[in-house]
Protein backbone atom coordinates (compact mmCIF):
# COMPACT_ATOMS: atom_id res chain seq x y z
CA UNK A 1 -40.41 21.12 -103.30
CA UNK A 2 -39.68 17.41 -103.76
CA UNK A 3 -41.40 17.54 -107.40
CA UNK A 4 -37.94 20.33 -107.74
CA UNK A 5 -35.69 17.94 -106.38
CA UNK A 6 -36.41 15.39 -108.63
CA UNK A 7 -36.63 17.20 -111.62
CA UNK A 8 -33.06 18.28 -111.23
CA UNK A 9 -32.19 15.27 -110.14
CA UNK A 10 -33.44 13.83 -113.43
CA UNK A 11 -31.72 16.76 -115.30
CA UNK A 12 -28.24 16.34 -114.23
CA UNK A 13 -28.37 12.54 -114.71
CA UNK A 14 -29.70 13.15 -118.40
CA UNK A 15 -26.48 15.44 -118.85
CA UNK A 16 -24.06 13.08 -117.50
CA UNK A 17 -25.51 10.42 -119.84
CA UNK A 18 -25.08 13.15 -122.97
CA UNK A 19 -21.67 13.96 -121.91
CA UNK A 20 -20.60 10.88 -121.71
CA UNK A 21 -21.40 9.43 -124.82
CA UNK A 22 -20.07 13.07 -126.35
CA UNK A 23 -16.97 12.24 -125.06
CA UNK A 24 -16.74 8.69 -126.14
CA UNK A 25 -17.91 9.65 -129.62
CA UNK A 26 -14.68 12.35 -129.59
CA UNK A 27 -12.31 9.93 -128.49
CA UNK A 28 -13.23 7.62 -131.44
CA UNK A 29 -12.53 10.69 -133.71
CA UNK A 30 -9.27 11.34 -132.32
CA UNK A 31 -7.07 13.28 -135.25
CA UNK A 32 -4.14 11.16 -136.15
CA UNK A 33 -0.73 11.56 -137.98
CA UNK A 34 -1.53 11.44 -141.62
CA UNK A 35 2.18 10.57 -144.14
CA UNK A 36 2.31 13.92 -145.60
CA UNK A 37 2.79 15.60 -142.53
CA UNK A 38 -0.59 17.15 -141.35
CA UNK A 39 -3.22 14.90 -139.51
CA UNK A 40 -6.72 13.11 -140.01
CA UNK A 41 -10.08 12.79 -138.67
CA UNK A 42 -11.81 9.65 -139.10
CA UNK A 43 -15.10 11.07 -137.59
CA UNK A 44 -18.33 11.14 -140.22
CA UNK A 45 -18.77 13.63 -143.40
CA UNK A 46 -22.44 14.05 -141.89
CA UNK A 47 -22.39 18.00 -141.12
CA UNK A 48 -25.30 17.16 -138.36
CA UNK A 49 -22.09 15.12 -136.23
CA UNK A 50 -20.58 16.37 -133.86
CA UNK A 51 -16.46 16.64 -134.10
CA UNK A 52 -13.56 18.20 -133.04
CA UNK A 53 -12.20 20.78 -135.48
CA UNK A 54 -8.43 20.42 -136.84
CA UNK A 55 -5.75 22.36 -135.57
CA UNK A 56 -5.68 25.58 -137.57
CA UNK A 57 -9.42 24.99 -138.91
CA UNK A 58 -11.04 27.48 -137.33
CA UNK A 59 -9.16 30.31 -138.94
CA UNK A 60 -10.07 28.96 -142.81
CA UNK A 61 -12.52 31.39 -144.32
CA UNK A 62 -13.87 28.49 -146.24
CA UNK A 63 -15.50 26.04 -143.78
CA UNK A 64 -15.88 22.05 -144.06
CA UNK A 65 -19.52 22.19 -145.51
CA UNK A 66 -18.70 25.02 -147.63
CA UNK A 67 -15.65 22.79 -149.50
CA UNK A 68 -18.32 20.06 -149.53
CA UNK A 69 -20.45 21.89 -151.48
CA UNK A 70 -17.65 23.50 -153.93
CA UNK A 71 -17.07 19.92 -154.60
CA UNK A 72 -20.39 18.55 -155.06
CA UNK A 73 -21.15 21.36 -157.43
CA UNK A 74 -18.96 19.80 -159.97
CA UNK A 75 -20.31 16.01 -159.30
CA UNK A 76 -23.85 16.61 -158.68
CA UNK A 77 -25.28 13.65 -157.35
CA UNK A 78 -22.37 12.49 -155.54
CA UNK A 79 -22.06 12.22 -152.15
CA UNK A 80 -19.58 12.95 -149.46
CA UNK A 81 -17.51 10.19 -148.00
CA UNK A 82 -14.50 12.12 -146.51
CA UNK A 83 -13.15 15.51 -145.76
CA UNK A 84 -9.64 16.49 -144.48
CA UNK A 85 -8.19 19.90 -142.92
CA UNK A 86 -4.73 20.09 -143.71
CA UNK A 87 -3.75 23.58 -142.32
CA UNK A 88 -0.06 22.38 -142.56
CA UNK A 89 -0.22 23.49 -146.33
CA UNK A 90 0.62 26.39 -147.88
CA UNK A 91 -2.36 27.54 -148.72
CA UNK A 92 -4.29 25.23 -146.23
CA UNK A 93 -6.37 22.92 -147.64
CA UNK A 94 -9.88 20.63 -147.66
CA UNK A 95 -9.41 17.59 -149.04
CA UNK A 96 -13.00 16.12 -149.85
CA UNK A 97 -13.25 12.65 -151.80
CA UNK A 98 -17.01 12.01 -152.85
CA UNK A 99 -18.23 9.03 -154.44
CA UNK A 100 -21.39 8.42 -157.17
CA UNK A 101 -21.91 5.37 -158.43
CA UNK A 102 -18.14 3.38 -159.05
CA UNK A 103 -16.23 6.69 -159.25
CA UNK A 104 -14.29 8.35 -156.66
CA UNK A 105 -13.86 12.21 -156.82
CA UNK A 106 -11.00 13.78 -154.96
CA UNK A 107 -10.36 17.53 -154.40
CA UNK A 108 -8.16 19.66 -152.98
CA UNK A 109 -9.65 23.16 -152.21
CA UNK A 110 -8.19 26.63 -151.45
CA UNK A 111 -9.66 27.06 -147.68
CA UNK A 112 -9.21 30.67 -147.84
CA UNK A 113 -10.67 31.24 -151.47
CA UNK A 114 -12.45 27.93 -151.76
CA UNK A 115 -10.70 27.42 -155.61
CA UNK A 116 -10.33 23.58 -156.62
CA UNK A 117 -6.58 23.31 -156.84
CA UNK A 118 -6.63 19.66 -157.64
CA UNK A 119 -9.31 17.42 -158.97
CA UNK A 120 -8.59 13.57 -159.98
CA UNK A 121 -11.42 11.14 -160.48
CA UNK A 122 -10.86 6.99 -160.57
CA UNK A 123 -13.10 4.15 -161.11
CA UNK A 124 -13.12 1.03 -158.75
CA UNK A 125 -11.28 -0.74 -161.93
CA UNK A 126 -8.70 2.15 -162.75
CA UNK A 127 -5.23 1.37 -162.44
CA UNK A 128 -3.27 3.26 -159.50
CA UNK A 129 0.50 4.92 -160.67
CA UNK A 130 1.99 1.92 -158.76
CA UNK A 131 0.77 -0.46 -161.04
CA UNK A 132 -1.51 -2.22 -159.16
CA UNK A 133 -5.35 -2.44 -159.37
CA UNK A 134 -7.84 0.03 -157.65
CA UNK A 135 -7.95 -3.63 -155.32
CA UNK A 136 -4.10 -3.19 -154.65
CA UNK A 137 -3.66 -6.49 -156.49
CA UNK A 138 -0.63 -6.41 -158.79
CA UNK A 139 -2.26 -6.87 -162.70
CA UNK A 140 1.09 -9.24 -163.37
């Protein structure tokens, strides 16, 4: 009987110590405003961590590691170092950025048909439309 006791004892203090650090690894992937409108999750591209889905994500027939994949299909090699649910889009979208090497690889892809609507690619020393250096220093 005591042998019981202390088992679940033991039991519900290991699930208070996994809920607690659950919850403190969800409030440091809190979704945010993003500028165009929709919002961003600064939690891991790992598929193994845990994080809370974007508004609107669970509807998209094309899911997070799915648009990872679409992506990485056309840069093998590279590997994932963010992906965005924007579900204020018409269509919504992913928005995965990869990197291999120097090179970053955005895409935007369809998350209902999973077709790459937009694909840009820029090396740590290409110039960004403003002018400025992949840095952000001003080449002038």
């Amino acid at each position: 009987m005591r042998n019981t006791m202390r088992l679940t004892a033991a039991t519900a203090g290991l699930l208070t110590v996994v809920a607690g650090g659950g919850a403190a690894f969800a409030a440091s992937a809190t979704p945010t405003p993003s500028p165009a409108g929709g919002t961003t999750t600064s939690a891991p591209v790992s598929p193994a961590a845990p994080r809370t889905p974007e508004p609107g994500e669970a509807a998209a027939k094309v899911n997070r590691e799915a648009a990872i994949k679409i992506a990485q299909d056309k840069v093998p090699g590279a590997q994932p170092a963010e992906a965005e649910f924007d579900g204020d889009e018409t269509p919504a979208t992913w928005e995965i950025e990869l990197r291999k090497d120097a090179v970053e690889h955005d895409f935007e892809i369809d998350a209902t048909t999973g077709a790459i609507l937009e694909q840009e690619s820029e090396t740590d020393t290409d110039q960004d439309d403003d002018g400025d250096d992949a840095d952000g220093q001003d080449d002038d």
